[in-house]
C-alpha atoms as a PDB file:
ATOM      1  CA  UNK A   1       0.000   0.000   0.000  1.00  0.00           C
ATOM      2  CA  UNK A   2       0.794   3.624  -0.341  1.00  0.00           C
ATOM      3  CA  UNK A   3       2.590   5.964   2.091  1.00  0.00           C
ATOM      4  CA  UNK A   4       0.387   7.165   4.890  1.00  0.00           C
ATOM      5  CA  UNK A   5      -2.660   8.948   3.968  1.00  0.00           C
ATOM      6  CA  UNK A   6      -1.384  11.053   0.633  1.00  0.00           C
ATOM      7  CA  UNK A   7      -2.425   9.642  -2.903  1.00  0.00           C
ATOM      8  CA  UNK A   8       0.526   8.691  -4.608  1.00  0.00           C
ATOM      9  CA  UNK A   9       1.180   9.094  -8.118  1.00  0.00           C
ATOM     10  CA  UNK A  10      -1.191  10.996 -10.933  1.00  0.00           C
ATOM     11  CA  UNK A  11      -3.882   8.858 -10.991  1.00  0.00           C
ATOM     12  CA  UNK A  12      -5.887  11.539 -13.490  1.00  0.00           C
ATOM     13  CA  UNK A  13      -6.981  11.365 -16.625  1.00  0.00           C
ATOM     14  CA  UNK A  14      -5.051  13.733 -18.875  1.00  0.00           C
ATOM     15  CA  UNK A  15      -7.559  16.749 -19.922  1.00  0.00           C
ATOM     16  CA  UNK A  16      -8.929  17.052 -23.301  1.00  0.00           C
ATOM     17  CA  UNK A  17      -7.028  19.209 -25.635  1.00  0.00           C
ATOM     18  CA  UNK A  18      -9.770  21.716 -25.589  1.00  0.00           C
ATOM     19  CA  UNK A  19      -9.434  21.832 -22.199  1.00  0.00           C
ATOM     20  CA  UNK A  20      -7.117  24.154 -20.055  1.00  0.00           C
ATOM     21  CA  UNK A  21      -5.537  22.901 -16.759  1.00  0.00           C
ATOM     22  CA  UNK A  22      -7.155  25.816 -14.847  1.00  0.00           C
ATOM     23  CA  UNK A  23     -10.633  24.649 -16.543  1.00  0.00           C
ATOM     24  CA  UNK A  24     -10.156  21.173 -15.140  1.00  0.00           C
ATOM     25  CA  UNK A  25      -8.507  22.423 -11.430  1.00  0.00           C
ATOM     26  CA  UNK A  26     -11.733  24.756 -11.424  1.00  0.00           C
ATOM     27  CA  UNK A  27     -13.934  21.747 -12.237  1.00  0.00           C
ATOM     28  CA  UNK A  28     -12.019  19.653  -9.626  1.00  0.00           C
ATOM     29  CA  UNK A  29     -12.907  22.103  -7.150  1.00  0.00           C
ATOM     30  CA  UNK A  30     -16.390  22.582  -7.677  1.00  0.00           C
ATOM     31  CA  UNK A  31     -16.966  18.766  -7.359  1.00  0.00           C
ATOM     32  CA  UNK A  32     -14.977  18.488  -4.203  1.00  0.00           C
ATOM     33  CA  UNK A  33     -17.083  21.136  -2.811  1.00  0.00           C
ATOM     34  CA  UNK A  34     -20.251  20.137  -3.387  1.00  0.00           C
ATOM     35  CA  UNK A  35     -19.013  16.264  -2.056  1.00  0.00           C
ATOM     36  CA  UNK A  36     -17.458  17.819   0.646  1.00  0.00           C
ATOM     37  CA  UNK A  37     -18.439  16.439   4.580  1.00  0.00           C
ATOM     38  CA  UNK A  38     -16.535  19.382   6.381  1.00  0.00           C
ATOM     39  CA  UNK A  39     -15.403  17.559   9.397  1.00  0.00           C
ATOM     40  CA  UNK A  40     -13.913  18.190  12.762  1.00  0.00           C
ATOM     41  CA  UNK A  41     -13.533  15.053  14.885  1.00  0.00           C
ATOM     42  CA  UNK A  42     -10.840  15.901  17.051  1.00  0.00           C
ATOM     43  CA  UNK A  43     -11.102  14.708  20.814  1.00  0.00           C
ATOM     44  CA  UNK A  44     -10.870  18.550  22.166  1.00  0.00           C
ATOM     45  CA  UNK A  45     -13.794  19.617  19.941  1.00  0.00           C
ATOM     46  CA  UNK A  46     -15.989  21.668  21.711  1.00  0.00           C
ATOM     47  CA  UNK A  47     -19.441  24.132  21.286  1.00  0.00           C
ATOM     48  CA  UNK A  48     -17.258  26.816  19.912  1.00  0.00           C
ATOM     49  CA  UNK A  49     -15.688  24.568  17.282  1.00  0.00           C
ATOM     50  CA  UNK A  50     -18.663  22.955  16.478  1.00  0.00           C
ATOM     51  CA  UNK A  51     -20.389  27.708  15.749  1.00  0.00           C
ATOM     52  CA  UNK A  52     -17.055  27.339  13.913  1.00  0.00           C
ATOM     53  CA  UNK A  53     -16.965  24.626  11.670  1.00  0.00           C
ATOM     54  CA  UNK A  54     -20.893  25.528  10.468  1.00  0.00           C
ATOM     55  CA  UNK A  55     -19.604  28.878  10.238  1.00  0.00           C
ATOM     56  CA  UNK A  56     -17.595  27.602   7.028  1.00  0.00           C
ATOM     57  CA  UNK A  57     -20.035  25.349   5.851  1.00  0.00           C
ATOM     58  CA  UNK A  58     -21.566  28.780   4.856  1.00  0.00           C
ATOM     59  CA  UNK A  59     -18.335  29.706   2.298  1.00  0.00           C
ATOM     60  CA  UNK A  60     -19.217  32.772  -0.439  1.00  0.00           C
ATOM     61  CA  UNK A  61     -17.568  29.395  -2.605  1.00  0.00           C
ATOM     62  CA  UNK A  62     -20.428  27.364  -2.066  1.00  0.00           C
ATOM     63  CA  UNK A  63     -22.393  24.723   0.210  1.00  0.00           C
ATOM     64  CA  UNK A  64     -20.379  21.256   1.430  1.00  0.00           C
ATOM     65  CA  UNK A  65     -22.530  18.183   1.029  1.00  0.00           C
ATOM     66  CA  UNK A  66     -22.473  17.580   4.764  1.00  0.00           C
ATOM     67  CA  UNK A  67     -20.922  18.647   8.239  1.00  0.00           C
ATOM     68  CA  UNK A  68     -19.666  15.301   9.957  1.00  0.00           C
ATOM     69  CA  UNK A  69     -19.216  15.839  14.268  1.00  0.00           C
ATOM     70  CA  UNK A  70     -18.964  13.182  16.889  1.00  0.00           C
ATOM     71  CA  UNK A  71     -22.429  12.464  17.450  1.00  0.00           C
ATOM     72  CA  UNK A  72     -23.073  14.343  21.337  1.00  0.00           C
ATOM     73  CA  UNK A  73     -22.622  17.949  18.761  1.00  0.00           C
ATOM     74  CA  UNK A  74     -25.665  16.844  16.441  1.00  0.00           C
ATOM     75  CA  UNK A  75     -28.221  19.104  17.621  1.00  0.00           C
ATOM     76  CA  UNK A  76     -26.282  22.201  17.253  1.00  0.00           C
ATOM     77  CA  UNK A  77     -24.847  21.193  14.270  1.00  0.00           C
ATOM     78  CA  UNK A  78     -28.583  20.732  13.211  1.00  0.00           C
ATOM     79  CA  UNK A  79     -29.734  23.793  14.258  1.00  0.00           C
ATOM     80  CA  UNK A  80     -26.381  25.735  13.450  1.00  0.00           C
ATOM     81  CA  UNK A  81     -25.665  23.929   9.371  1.00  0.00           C
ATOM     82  CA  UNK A  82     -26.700  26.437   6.484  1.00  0.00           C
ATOM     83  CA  UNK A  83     -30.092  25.188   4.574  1.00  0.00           C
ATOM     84  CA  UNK A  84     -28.915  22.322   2.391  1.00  0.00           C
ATOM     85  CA  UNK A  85     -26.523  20.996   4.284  1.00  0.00           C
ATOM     86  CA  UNK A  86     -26.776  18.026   6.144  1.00  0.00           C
ATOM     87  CA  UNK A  87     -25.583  16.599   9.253  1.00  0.00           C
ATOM     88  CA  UNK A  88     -23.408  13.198   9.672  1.00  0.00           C
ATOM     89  CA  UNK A  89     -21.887  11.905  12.725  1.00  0.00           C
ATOM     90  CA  UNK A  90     -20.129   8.861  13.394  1.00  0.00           C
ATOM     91  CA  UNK A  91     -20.493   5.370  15.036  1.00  0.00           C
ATOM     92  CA  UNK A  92     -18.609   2.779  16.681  1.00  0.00           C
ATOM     93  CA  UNK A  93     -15.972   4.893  15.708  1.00  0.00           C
ATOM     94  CA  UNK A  94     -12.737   5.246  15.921  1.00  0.00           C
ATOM     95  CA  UNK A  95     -12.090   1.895  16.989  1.00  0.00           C
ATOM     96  CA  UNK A  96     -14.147  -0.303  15.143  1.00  0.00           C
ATOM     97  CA  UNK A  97     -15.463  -2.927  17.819  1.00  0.00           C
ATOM     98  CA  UNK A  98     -17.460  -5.746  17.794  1.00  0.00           C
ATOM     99  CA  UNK A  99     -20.235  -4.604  19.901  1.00  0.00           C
ATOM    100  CA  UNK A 100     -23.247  -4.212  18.222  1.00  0.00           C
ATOM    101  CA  UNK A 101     -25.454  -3.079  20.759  1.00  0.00           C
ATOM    102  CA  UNK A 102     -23.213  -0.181  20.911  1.00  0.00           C
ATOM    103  CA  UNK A 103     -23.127   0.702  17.524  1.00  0.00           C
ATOM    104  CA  UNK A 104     -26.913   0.738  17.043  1.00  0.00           C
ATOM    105  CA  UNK A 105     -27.181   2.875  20.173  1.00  0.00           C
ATOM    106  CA  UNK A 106     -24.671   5.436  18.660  1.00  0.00           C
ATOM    107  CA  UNK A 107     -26.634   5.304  15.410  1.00  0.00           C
ATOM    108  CA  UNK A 108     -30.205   6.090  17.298  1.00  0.00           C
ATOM    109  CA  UNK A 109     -28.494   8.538  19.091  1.00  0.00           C
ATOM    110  CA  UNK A 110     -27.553  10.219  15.885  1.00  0.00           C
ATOM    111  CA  UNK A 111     -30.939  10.247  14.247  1.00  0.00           C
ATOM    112  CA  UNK A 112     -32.827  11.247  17.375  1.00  0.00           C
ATOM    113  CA  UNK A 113     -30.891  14.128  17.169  1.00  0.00           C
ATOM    114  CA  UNK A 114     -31.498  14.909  13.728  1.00  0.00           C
ATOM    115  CA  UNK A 115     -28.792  13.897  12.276  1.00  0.00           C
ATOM    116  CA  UNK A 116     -29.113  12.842   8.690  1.00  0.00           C
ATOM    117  CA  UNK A 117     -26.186  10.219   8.137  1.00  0.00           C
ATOM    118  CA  UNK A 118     -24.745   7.830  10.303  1.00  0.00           C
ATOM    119  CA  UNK A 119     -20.712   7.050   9.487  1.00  0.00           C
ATOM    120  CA  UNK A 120     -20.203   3.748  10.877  1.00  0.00           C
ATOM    121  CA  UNK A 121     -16.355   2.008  11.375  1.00  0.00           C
ATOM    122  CA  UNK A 122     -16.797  -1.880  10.624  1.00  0.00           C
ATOM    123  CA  UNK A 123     -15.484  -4.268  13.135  1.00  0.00           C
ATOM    124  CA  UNK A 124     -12.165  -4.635  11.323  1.00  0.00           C
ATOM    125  CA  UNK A 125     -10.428  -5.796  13.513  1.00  0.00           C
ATOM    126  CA  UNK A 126     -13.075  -9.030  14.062  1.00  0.00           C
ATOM    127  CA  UNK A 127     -12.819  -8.947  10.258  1.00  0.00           C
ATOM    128  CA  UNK A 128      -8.605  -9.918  10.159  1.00  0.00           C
ATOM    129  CA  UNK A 129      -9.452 -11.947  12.716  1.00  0.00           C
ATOM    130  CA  UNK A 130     -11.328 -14.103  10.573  1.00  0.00           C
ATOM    131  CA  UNK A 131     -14.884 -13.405  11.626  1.00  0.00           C
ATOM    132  CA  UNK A 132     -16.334 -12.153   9.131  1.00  0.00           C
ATOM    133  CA  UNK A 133     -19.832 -13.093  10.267  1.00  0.00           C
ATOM    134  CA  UNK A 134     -19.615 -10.984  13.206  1.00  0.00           C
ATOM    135  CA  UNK A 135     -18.797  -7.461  11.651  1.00  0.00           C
ATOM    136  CA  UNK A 136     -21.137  -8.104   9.370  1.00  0.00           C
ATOM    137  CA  UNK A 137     -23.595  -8.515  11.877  1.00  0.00           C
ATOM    138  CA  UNK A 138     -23.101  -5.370  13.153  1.00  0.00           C
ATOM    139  CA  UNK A 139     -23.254  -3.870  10.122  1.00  0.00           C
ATOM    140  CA  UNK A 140     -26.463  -5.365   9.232  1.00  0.00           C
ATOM    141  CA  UNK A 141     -27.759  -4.483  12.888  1.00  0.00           C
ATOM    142  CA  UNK A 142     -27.428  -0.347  12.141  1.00  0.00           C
ATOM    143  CA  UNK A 143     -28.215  -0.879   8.985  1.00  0.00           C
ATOM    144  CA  UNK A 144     -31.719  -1.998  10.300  1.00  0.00           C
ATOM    145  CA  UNK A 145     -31.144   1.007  12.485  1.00  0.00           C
ATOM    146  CA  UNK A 146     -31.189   3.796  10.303  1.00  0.00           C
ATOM    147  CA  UNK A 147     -33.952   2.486   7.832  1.00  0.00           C
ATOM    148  CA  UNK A 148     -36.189   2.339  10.853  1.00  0.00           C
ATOM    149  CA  UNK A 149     -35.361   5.884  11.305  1.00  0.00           C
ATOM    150  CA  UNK A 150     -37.625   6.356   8.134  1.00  0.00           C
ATOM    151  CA  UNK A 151     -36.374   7.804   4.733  1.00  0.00           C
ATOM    152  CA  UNK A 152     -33.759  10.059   3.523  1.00  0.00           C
ATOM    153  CA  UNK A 153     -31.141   8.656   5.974  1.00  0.00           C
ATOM    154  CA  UNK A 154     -27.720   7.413   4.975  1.00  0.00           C
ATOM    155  CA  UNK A 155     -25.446   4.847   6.370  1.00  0.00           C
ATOM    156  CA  UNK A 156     -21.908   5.233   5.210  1.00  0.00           C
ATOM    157  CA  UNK A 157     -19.203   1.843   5.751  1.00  0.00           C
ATOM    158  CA  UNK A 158     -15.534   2.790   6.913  1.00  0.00           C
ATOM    159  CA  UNK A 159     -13.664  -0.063   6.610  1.00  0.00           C
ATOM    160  CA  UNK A 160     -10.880   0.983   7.657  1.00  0.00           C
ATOM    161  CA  UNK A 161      -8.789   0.326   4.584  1.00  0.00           C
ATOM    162  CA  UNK A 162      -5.597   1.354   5.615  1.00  0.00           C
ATOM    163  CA  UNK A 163      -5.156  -0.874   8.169  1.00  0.00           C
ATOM    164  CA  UNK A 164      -6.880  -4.072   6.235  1.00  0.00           C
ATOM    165  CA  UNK A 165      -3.872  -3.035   3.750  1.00  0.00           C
ATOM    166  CA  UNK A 166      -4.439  -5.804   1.679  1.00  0.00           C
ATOM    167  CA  UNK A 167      -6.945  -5.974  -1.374  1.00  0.00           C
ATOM    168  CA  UNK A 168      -8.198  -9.010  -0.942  1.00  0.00           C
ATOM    169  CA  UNK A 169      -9.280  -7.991   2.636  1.00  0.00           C
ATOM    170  CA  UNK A 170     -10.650  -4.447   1.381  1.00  0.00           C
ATOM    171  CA  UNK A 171     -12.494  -6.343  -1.406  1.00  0.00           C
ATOM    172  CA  UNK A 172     -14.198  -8.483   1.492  1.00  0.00           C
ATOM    173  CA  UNK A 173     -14.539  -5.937   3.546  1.00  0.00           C
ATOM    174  CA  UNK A 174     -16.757  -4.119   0.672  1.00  0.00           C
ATOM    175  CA  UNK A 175     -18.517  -6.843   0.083  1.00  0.00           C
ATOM    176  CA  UNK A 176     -19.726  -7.145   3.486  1.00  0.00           C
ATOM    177  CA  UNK A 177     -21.036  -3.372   3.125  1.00  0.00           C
ATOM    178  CA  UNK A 178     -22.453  -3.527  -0.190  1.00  0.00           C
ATOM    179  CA  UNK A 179     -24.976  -7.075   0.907  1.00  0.00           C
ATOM    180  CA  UNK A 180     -25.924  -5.552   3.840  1.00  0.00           C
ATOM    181  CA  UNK A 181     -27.341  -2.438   1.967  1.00  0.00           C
ATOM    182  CA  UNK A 182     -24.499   0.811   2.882  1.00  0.00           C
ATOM    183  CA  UNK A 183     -25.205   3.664   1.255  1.00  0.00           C
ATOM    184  CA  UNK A 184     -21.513   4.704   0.817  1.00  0.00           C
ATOM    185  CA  UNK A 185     -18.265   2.978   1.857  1.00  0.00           C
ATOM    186  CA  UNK A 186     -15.703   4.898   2.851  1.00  0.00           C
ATOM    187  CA  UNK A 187     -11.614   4.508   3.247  1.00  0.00           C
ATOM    188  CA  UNK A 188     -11.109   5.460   6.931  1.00  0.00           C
ATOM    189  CA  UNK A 189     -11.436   6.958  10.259  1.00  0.00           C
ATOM    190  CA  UNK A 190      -8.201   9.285   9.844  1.00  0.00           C
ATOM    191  CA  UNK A 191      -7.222   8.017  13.056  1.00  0.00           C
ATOM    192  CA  UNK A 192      -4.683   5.516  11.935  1.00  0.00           C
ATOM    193  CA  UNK A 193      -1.666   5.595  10.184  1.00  0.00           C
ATOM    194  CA  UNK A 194      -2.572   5.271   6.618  1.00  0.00           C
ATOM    195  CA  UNK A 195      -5.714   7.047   5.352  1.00  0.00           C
ATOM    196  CA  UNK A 196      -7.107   7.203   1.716  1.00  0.00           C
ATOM    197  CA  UNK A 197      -5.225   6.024  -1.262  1.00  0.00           C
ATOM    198  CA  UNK A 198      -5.718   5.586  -4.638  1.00  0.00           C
ATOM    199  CA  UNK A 199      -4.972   2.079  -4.165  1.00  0.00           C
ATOM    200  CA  UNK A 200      -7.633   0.927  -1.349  1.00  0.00           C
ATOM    201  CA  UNK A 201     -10.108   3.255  -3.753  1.00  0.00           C
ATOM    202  CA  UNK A 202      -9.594   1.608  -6.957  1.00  0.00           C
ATOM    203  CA  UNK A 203     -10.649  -1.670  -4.721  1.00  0.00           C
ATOM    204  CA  UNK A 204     -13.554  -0.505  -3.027  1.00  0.00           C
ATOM    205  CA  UNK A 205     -14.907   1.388  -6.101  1.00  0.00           C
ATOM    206  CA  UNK A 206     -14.639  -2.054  -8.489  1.00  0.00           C
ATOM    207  CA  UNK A 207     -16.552  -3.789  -5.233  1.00  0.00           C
ATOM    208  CA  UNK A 208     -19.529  -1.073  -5.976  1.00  0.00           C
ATOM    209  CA  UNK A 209     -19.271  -1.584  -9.614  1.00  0.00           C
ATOM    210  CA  UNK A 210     -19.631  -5.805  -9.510  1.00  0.00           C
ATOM    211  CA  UNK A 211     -22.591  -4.726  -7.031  1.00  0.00           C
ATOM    212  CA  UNK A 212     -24.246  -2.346  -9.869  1.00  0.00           C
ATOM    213  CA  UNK A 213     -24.032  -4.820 -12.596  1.00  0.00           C
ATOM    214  CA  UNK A 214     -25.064  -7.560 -10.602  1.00  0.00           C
ATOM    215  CA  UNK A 215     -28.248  -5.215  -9.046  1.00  0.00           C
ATOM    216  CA  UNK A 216     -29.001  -2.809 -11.493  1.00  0.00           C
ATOM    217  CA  UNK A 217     -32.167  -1.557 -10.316  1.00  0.00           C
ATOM    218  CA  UNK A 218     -30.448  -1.404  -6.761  1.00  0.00           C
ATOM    219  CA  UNK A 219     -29.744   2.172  -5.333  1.00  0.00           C
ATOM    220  CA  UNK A 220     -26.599   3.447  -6.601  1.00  0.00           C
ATOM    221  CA  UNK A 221     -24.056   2.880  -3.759  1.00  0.00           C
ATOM    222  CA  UNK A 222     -21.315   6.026  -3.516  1.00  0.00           C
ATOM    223  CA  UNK A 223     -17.618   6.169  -2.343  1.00  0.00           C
ATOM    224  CA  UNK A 224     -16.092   8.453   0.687  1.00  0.00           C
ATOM    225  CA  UNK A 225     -12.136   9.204   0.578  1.00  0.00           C
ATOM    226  CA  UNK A 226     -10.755  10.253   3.893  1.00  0.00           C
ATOM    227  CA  UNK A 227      -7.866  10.639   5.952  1.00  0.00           C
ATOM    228  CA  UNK A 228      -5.435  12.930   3.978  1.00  0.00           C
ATOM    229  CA  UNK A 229      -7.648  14.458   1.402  1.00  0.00           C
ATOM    230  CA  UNK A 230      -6.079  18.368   1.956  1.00  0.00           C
ATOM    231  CA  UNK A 231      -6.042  19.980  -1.605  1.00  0.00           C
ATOM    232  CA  UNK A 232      -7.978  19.955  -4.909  1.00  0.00           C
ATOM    233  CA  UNK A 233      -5.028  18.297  -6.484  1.00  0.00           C
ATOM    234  CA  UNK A 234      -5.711  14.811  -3.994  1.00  0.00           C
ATOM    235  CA  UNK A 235      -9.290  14.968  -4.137  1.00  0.00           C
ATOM    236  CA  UNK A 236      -8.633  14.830  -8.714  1.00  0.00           C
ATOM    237  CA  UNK A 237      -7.775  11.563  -7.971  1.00  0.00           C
ATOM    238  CA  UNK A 238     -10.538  10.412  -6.630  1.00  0.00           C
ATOM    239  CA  UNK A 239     -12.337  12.398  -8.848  1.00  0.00           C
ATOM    240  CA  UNK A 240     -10.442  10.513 -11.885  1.00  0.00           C
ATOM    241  CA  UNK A 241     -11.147   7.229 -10.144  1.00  0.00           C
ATOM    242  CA  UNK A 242     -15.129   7.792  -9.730  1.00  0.00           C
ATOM    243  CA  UNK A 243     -15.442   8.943 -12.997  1.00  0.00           C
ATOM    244  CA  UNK A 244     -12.987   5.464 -14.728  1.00  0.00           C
ATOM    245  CA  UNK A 245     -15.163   2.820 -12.636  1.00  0.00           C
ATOM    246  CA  UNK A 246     -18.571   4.482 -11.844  1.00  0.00           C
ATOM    247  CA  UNK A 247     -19.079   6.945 -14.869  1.00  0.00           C
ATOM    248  CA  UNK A 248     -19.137  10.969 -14.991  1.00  0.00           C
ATOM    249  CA  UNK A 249     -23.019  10.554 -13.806  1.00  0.00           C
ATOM    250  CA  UNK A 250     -21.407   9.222 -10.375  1.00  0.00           C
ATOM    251  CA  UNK A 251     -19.858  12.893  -9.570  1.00  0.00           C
ATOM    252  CA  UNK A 252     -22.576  14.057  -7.257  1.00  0.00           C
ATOM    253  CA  UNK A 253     -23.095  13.738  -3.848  1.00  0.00           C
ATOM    254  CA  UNK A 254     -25.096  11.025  -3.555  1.00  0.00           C
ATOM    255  CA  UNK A 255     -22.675   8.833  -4.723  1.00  0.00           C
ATOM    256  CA  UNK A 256     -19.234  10.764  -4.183  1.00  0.00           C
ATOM    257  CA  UNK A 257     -18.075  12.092  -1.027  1.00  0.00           C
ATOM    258  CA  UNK A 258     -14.994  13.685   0.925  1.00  0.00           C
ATOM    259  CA  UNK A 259     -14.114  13.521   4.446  1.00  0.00           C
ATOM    260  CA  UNK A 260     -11.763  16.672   5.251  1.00  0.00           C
ATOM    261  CA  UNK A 261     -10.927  20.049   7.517  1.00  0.00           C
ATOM    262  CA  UNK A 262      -8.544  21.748   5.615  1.00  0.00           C
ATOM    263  CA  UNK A 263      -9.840  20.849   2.087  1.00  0.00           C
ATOM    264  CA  UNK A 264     -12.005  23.764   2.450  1.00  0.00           C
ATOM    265  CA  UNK A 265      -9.449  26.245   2.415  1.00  0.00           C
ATOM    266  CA  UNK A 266      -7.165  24.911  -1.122  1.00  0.00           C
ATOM    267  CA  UNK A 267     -10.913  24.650  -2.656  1.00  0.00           C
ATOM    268  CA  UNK A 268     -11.628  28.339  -2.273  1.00  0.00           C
ATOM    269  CA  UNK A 269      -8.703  29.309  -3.071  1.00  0.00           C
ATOM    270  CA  UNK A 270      -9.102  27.829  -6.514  1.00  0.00           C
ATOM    271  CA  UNK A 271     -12.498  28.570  -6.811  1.00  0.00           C
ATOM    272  CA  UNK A 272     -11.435  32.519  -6.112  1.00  0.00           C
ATOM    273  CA  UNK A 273      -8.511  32.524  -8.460  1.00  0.00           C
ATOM    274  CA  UNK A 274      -6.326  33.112  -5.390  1.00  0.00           C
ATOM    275  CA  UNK A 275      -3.988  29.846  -5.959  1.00  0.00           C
ATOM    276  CA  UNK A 276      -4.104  26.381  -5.022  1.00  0.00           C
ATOM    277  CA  UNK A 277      -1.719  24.505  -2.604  1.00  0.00           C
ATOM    278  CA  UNK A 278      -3.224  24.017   0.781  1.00  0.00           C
ATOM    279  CA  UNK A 279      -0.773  25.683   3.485  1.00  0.00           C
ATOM    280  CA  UNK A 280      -3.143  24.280   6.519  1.00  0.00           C
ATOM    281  CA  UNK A 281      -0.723  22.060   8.927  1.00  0.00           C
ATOM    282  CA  UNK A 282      -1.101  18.623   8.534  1.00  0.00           C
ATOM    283  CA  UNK A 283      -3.540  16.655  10.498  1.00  0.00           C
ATOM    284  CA  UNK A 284      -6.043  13.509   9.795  1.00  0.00           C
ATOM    285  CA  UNK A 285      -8.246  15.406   8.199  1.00  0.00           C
END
């Protein structure tokens, strides 16, 4: 696998002729924004942070997709998101355990709240372990979760992907997601070592296309990079990638997504004409 958490190599498809670079960066960046869950999961987050992070969910740029928070900060992030944005939080996260019970509670938690999509860390560890059956237990148990919280609600998969490392594991690991009926899988927490990569992606997003063409008149299942997605320039190949396995109709965000902090920032920059090249410090996000 890839060094920790950056995309390695130019995994983008080279622009038409007709096309400038700027066009495409510009392009790039509106996509990114409008897939963008702006997301601050640090373990000091507090109220302020929380006014904060909505604050820039309301950028002159444009709207993000979503604002993702650990799940006690739903209900202000409810009542503090701009209109159109919506409001994830995450379960059984970061560490991934076996314990169902737990993970539906966080999920009911979420949506009694108000919160709109649940992002939910598989039981990878269970899964190297070789018991498969049991994460996908728990997947299938918040799964049932969040549909009985009624329509409109999302369940996003992170498996982890960084630490599964291999493909074969990723690949089963996607599979689990995709039968129990995930709305999105997604790379990783950002806690660990090794976030997204182009690697784990190309994986995960062949997984969702064997689904589609085995299922076609299934709902479309969408992909979440995260963990080291900081400038327009990463989040192109992603971009590339959706667009090579799932088709330019895929670049939306019901079907694309990206976890980040400091993507924000490099987006507007590009979208202003002010430059590109994210200066944020490094962080998981």
């Amino acid at each position: 696998m890839s060094l920790p958490g950056r995309p390695q190599g130019d995994h983008r498809q080279a622009p038409p002729e007709s096309t400038s670079v700027s066009d495409t960066l510009l392009n790039d960046a509106r996509i990114a924004l409008a897939c963008l869950d702006l997301t601050s999961l640090n373990d000091g987050d507090t109220p302020a942070a929380i006014s904060a992070l909505a604050a820039k969910a309301a950028s002159p740029a444009g709207r993000p997709a979503a604002l993702c928070v650990w799940p006690r900060f739903v209900a202000q992030a409810r009542a503090e998101a701009p209109a159109g944005v919506a409001v994830a939080a995450v379960a059984n996260f970061p560490d991934g355990s076996a314990d169902g019970a737990r993970a539906v509670a966080d999920t009911q938690a979420i949506v009694a709240a108000g919160g709109d999509e649940v992002d939910l860390v598989l039981p990878w560890r269970a899964l190297m372990a070789g018991d498969a059956a049991g994460a996908a237990a728990v997947v299938q148990a918040v799964v049932g979760a969040v549909r009985a919280a009624g329509p409109g609600k999302r369940l996003k998969l992170i498996i982890e992907s960084g630490e599964l490392a291999s493909p074969a594991l990723i690949a089963q690991a996607s599979d689990i997601g995709l039968a129990a009926g995930v709305d999105f899988l997604k790379t990783s927490t950002g806690k660990t070592a090794t976030g997204a990569t182009p690697e784990a992606a190309r994986v995960m997003l062949q997984a969702i296309a064997r689904h589609q063409a085995a299922h076609p008149d299934a709902p479309r299942v969408g992909f979440k990079a995260s963990g080291g997605v900081r400038t327009v320039a990463d989040a192109a190949v992603y971009i590339a990638l959706v667009r090579e396995t799932l088709g330019e109709a895929a670049l939306n965000p019901h079907q694309l997504r990206f976890g980040a902090s400091g993507l924000l920032g490099d987006i507007e920059r590009v979208l202003t004409g002010a430059g590109a090249g994210n200066t944020a410090a490094p962080g998981s996000y």
